[in-house]
PDB file of N, CA and C in Angstrom:
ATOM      1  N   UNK A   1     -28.668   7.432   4.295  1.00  0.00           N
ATOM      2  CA  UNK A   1     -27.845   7.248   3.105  1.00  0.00           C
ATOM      3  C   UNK A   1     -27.438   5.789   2.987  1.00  0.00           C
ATOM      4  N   UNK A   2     -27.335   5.081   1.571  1.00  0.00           N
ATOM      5  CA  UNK A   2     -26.725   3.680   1.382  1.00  0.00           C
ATOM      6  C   UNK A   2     -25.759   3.804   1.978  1.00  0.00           C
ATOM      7  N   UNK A   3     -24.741   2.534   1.519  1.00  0.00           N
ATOM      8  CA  UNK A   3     -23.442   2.131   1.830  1.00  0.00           C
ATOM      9  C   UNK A   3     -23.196   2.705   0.746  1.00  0.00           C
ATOM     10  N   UNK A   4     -23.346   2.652  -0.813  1.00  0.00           N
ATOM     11  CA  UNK A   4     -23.061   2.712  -2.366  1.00  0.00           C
ATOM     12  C   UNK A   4     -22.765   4.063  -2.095  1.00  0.00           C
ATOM     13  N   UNK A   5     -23.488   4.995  -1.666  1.00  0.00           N
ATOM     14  CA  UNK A   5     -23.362   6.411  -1.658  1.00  0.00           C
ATOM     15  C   UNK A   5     -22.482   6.748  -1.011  1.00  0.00           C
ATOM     16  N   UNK A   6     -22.236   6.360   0.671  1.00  0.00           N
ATOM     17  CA  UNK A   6     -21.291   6.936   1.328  1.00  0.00           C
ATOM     18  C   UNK A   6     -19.408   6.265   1.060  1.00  0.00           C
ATOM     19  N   UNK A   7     -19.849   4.760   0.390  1.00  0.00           N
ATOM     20  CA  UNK A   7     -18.560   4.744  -0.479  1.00  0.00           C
ATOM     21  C   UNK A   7     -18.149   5.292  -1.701  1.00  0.00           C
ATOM     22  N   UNK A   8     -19.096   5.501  -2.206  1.00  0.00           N
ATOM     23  CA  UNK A   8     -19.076   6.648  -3.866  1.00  0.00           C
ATOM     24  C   UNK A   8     -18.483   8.125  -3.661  1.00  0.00           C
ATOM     25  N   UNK A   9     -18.716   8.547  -2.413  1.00  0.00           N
ATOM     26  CA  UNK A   9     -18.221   9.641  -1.498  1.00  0.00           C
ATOM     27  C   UNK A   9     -16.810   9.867  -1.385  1.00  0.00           C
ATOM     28  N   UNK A  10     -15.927   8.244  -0.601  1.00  0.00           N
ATOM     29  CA  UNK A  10     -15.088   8.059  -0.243  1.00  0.00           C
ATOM     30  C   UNK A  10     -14.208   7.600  -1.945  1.00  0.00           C
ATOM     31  N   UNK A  11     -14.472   7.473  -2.723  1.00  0.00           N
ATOM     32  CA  UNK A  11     -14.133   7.046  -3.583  1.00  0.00           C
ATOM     33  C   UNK A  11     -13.653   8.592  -4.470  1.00  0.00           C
ATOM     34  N   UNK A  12     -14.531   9.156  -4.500  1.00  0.00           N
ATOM     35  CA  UNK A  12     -14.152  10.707  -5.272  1.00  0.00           C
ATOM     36  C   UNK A  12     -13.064  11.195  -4.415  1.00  0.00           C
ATOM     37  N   UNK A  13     -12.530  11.219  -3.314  1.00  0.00           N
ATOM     38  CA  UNK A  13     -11.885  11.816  -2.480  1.00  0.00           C
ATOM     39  C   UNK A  13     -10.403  11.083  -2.513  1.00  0.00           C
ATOM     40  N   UNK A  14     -10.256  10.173  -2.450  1.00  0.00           N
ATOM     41  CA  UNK A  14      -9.437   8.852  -2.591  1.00  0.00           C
ATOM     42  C   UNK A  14      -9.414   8.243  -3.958  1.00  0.00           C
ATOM     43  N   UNK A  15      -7.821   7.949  -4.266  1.00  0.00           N
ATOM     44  CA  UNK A  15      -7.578   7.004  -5.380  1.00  0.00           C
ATOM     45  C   UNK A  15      -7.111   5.962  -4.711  1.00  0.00           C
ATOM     46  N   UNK A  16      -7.966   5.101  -5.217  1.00  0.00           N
ATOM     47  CA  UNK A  16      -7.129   3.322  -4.447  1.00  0.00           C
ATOM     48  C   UNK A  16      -6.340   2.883  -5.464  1.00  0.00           C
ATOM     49  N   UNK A  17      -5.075   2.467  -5.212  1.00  0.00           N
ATOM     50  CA  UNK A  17      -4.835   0.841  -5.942  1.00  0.00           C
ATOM     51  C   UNK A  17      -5.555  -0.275  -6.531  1.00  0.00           C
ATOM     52  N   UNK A  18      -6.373  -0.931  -4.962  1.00  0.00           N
ATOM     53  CA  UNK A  18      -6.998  -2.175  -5.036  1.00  0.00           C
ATOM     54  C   UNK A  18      -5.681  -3.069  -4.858  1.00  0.00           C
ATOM     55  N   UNK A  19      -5.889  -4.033  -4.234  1.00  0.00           N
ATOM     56  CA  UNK A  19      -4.850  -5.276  -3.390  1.00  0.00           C
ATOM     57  C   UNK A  19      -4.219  -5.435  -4.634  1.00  0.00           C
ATOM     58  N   UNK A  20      -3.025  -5.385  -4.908  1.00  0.00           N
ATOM     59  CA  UNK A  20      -1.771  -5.773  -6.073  1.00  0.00           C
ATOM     60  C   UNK A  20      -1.289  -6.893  -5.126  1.00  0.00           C
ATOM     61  N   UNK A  21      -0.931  -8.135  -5.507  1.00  0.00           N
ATOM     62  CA  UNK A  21      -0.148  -9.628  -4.715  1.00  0.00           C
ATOM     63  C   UNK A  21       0.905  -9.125  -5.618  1.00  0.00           C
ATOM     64  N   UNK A  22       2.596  -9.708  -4.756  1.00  0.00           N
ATOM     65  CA  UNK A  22       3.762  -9.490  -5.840  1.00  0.00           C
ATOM     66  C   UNK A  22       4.051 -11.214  -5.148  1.00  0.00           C
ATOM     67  N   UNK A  23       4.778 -11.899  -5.618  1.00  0.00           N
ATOM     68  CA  UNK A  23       5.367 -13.246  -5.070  1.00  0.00           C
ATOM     69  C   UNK A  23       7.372 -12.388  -4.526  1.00  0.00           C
ATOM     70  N   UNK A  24       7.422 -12.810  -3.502  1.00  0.00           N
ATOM     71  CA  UNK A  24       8.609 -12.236  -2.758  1.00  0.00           C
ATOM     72  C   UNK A  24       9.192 -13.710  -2.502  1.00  0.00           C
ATOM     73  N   UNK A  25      10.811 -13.709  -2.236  1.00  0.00           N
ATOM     74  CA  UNK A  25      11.403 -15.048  -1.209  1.00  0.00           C
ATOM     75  C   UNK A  25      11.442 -14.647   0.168  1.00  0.00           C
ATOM     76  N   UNK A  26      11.446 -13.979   0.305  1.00  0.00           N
ATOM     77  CA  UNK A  26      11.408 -13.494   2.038  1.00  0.00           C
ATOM     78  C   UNK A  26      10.500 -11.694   2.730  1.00  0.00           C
ATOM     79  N   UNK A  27       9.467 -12.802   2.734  1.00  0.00           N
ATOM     80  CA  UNK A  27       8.212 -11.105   2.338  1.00  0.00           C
ATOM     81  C   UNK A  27       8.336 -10.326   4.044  1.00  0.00           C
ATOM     82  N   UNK A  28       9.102 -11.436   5.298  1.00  0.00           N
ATOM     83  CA  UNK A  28       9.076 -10.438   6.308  1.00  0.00           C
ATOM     84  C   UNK A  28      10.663  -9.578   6.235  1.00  0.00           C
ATOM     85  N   UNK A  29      11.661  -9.778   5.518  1.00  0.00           N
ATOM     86  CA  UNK A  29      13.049  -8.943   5.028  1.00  0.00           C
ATOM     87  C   UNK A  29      12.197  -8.040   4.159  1.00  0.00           C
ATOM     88  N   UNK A  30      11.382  -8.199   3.305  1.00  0.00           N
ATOM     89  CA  UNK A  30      10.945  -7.090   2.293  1.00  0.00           C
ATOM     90  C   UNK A  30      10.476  -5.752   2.909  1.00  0.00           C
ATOM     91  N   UNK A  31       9.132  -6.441   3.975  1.00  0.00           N
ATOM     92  CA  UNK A  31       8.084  -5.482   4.763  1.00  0.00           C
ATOM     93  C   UNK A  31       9.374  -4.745   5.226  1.00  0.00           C
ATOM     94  N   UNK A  32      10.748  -5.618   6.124  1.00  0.00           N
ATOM     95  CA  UNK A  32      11.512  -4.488   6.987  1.00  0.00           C
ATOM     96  C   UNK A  32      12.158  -3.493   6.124  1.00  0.00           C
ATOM     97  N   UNK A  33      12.463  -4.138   5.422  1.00  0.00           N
ATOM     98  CA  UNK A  33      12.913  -3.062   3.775  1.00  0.00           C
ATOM     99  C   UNK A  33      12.479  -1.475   3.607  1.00  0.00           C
ATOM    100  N   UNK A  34      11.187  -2.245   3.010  1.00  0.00           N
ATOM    101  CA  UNK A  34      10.050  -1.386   2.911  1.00  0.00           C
ATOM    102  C   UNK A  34       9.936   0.181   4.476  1.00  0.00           C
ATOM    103  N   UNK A  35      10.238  -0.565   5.720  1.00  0.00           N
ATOM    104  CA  UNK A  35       9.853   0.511   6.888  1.00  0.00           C
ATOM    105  C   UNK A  35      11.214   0.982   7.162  1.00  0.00           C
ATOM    106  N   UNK A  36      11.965   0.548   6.499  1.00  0.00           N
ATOM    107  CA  UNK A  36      13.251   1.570   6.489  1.00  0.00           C
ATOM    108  C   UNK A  36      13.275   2.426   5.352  1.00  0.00           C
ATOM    109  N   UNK A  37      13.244   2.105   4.308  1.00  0.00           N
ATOM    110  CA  UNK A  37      13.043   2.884   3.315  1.00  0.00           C
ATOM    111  C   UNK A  37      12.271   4.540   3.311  1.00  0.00           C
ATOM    112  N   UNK A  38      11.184   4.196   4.218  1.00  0.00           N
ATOM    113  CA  UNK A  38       9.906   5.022   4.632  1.00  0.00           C
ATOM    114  C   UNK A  38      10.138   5.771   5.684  1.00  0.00           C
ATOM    115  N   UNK A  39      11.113   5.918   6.301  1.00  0.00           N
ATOM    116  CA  UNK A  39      11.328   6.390   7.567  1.00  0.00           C
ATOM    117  C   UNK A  39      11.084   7.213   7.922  1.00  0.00           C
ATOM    118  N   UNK A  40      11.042   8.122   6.815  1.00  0.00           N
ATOM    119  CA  UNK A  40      10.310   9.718   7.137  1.00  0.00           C
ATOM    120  C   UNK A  40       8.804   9.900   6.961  1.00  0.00           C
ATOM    121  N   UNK A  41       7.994   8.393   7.498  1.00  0.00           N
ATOM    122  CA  UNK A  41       6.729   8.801   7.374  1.00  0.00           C
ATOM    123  C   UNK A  41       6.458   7.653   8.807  1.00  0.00           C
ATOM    124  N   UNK A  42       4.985   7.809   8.915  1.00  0.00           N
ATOM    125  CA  UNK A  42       4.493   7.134  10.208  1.00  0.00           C
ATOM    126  C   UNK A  42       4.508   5.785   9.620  1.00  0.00           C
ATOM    127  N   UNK A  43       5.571   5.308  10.802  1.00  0.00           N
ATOM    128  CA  UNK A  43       5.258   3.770   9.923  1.00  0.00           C
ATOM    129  C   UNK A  43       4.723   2.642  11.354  1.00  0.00           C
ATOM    130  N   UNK A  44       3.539   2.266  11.284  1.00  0.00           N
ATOM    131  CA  UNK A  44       2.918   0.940  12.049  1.00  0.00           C
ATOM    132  C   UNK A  44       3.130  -0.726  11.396  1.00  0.00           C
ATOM    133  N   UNK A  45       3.257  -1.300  12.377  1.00  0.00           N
ATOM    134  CA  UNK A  45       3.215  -2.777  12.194  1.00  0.00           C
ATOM    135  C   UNK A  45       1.768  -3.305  13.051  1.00  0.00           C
ATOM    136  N   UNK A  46       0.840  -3.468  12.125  1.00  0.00           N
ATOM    137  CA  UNK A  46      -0.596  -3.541  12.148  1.00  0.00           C
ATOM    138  C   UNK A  46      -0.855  -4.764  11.622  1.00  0.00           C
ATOM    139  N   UNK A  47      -1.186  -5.781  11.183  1.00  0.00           N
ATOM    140  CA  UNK A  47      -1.690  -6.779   9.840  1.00  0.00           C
ATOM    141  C   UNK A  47      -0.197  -6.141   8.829  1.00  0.00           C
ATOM    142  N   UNK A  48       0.867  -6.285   8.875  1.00  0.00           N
ATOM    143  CA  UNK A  48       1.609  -6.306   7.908  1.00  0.00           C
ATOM    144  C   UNK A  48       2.379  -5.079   8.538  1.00  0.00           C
ATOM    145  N   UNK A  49       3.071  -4.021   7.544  1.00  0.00           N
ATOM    146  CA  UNK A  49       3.540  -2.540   7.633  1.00  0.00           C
ATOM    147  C   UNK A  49       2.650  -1.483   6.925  1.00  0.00           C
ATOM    148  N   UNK A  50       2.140  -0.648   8.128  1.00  0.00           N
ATOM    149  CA  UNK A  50       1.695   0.629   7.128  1.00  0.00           C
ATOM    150  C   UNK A  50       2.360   1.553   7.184  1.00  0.00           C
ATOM    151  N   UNK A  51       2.102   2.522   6.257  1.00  0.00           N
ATOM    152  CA  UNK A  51       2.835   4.096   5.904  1.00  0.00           C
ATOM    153  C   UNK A  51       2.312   5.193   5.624  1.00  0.00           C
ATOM    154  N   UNK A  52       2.202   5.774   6.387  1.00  0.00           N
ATOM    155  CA  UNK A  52       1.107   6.873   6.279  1.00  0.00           C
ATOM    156  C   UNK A  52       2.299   8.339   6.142  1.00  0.00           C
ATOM    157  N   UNK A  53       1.417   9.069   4.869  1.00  0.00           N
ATOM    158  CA  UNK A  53       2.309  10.009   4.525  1.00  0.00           C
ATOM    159  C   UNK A  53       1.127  11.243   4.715  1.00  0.00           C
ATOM    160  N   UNK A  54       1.195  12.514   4.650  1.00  0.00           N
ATOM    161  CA  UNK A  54       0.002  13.272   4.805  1.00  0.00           C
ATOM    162  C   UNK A  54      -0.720  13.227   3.357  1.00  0.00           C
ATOM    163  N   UNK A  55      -0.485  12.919   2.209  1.00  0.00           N
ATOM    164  CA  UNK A  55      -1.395  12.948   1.371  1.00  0.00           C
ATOM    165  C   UNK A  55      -1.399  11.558   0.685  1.00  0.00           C
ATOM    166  N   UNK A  56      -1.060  10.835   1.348  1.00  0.00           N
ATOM    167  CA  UNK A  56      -0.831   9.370   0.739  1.00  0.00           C
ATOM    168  C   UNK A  56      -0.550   7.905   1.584  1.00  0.00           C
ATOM    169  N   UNK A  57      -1.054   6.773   1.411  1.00  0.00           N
ATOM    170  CA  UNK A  57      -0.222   5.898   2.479  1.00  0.00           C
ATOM    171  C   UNK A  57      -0.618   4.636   1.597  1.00  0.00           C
ATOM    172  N   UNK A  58      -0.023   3.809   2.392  1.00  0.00           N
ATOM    173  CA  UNK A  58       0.078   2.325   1.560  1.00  0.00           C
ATOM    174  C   UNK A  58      -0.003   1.099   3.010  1.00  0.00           C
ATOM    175  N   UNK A  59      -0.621  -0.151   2.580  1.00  0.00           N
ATOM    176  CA  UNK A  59       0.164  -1.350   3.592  1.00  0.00           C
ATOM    177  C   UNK A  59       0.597  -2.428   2.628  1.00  0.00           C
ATOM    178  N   UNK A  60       1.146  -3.241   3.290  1.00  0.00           N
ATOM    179  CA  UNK A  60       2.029  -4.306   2.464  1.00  0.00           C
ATOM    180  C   UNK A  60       1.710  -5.195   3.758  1.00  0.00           C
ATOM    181  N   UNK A  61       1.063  -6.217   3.412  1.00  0.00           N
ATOM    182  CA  UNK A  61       1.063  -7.392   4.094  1.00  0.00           C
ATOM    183  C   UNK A  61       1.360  -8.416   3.768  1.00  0.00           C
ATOM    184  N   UNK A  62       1.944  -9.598   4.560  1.00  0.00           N
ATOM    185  CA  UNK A  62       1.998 -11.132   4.175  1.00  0.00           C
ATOM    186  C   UNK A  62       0.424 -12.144   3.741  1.00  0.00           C
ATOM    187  N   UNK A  63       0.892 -12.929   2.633  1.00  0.00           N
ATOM    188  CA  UNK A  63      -0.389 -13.805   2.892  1.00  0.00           C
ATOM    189  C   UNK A  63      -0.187 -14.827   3.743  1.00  0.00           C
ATOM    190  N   UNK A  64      -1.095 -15.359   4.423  1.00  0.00           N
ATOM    191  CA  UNK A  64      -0.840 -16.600   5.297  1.00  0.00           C
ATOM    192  C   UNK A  64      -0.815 -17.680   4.770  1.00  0.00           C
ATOM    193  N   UNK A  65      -0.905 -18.309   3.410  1.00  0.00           N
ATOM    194  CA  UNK A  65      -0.842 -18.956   2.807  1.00  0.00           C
ATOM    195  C   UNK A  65       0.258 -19.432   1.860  1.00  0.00           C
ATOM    196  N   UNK A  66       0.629 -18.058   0.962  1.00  0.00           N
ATOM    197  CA  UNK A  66       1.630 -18.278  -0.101  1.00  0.00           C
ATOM    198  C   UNK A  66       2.977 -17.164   0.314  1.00  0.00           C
ATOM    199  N   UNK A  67       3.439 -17.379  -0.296  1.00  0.00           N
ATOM    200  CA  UNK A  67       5.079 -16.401  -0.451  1.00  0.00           C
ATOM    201  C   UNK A  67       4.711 -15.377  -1.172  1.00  0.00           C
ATOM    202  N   UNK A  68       3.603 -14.467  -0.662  1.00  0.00           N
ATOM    203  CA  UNK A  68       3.336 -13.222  -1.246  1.00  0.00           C
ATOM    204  C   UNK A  68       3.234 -11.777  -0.417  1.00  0.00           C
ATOM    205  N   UNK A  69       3.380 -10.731  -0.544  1.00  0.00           N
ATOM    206  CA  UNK A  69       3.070  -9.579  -0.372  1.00  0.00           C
ATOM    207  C   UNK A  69       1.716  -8.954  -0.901  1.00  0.00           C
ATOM    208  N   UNK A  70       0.877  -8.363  -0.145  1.00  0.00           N
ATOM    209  CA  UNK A  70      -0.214  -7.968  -0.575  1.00  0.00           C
ATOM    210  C   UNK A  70      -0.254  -5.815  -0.196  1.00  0.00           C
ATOM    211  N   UNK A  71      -0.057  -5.547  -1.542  1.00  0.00           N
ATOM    212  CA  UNK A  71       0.024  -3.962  -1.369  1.00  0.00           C
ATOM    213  C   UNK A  71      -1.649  -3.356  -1.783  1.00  0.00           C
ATOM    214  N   UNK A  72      -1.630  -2.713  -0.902  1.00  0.00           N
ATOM    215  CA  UNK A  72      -3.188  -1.684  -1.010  1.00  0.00           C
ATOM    216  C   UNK A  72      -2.710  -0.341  -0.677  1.00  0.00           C
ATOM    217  N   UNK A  73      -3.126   0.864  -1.359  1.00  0.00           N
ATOM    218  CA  UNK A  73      -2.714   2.088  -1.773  1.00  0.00           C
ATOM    219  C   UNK A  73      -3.443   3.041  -2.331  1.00  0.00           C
ATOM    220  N   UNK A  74      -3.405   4.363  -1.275  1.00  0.00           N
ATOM    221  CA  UNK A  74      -4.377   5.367  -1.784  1.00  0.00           C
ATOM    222  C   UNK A  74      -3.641   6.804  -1.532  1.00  0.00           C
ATOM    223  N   UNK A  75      -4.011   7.487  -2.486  1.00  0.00           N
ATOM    224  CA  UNK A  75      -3.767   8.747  -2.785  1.00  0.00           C
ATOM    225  C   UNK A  75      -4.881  10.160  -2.995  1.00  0.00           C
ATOM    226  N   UNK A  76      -4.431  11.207  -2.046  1.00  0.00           N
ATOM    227  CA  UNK A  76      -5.720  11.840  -2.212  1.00  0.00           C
ATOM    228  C   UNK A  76      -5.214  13.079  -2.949  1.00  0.00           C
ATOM    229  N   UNK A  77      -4.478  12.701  -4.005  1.00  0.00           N
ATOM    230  CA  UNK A  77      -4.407  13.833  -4.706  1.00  0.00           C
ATOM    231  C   UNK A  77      -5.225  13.636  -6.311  1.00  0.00           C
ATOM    232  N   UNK A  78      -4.521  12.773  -6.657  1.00  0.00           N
ATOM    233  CA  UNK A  78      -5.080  12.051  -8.295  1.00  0.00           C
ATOM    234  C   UNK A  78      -4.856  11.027  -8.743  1.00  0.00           C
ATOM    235  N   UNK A  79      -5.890  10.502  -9.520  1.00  0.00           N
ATOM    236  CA  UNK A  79      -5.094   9.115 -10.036  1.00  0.00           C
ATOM    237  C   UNK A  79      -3.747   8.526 -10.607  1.00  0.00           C
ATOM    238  N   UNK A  80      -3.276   9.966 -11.123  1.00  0.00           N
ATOM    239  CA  UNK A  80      -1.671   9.864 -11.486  1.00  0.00           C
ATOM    240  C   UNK A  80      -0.895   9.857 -10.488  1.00  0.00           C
ATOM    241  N   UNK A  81      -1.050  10.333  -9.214  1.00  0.00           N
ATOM    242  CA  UNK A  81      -0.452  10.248  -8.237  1.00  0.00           C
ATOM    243  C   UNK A  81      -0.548   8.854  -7.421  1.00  0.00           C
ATOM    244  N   UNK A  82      -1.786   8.520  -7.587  1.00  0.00           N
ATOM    245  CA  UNK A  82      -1.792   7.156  -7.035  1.00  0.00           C
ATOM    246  C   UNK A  82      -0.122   6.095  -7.669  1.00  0.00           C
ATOM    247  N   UNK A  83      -0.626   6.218  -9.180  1.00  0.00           N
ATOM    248  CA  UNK A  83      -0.397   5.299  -9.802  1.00  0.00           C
ATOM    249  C   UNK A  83       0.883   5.218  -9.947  1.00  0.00           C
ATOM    250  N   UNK A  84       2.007   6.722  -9.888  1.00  0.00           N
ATOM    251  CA  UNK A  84       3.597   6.810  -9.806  1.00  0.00           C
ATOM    252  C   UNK A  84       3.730   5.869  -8.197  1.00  0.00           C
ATOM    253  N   UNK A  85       2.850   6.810  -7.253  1.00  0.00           N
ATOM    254  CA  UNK A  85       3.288   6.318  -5.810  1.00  0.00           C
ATOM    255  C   UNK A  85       3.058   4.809  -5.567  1.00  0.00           C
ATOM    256  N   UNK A  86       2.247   4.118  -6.121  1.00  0.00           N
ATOM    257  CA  UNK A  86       1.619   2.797  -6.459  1.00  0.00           C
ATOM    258  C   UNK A  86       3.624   1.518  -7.234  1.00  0.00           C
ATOM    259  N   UNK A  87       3.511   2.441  -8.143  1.00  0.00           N
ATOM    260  CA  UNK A  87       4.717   1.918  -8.756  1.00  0.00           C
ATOM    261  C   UNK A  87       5.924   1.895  -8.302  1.00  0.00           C
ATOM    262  N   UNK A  88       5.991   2.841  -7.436  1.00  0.00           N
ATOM    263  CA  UNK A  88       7.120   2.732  -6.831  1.00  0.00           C
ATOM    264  C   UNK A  88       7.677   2.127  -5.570  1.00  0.00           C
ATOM    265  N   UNK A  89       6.321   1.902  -5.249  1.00  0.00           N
ATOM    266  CA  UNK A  89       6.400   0.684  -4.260  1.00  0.00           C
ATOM    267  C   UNK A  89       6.209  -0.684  -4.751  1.00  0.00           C
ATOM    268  N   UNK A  90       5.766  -0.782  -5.762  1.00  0.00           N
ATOM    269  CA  UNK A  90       5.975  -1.876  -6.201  1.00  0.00           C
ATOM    270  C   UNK A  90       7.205  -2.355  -6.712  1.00  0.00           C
ATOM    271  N   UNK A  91       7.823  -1.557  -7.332  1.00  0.00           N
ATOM    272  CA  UNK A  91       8.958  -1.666  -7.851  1.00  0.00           C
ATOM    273  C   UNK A  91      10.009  -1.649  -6.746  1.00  0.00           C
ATOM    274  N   UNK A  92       9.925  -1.449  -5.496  1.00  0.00           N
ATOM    275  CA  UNK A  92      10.923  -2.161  -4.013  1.00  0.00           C
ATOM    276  C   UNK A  92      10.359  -3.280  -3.832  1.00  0.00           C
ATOM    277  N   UNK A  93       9.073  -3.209  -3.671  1.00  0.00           N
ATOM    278  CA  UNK A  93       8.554  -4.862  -3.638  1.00  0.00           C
ATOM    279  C   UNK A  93       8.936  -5.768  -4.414  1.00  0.00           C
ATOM    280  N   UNK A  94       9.339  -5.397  -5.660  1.00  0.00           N
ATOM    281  CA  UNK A  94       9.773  -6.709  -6.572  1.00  0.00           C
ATOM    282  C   UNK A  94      11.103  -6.650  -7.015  1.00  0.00           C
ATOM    283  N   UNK A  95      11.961  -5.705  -6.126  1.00  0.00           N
ATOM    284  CA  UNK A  95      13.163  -5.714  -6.566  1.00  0.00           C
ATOM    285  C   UNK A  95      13.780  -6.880  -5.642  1.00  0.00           C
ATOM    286  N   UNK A  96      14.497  -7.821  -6.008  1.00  0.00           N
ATOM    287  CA  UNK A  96      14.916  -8.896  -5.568  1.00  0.00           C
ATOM    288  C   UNK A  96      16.309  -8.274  -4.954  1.00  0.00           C
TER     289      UNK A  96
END
């Protein structure tokens, strides 16, 4: 089997985000934010914070470059589900 196929696979099964950047003033206070907020799910400090929920998870990482947060996010229920659960992390991410 391709790669095209066995990601076309993973793709029907999974709704992604795709990397959303937010600009933050203090993106390692945010991430801790963020893993308190989450507490009732598995939360790792990997390349940033992840959150793994049983039908859903997200990471939020720093860039090494700029004063940004980088969120990636998938949902295996539906794209509407992505996209509330998507928003609502964004919307802690950019709440100042």
């Amino acid at each position: 089997r391709t790669l095209s196929e066995l990601v076309g696979e993973l793709r029907s099964r999974y709704f992604i985000s795709g990397e959303i950047n937010s600009e933050v003033a203090d993106p390692d206070a945010k991430m801790r934010e963020i893993a308190e907020r989450h507490a009732d799910a598995e939360v790792t400090w990997l390349d940033g914070v992840s959150v793994d929920y049983k039908d859903w998870h997200f990471n939020v990482r720093p860039s090494n470059t700029e004063p940004l947060l980088r969120l990636n996010l998938e949902s295996l229920i539906s794209p509407e589900d992505m996209e509330a659960k998507r928003d609502l992390v964004l919307d802690l991410i950019r709440d100042a």
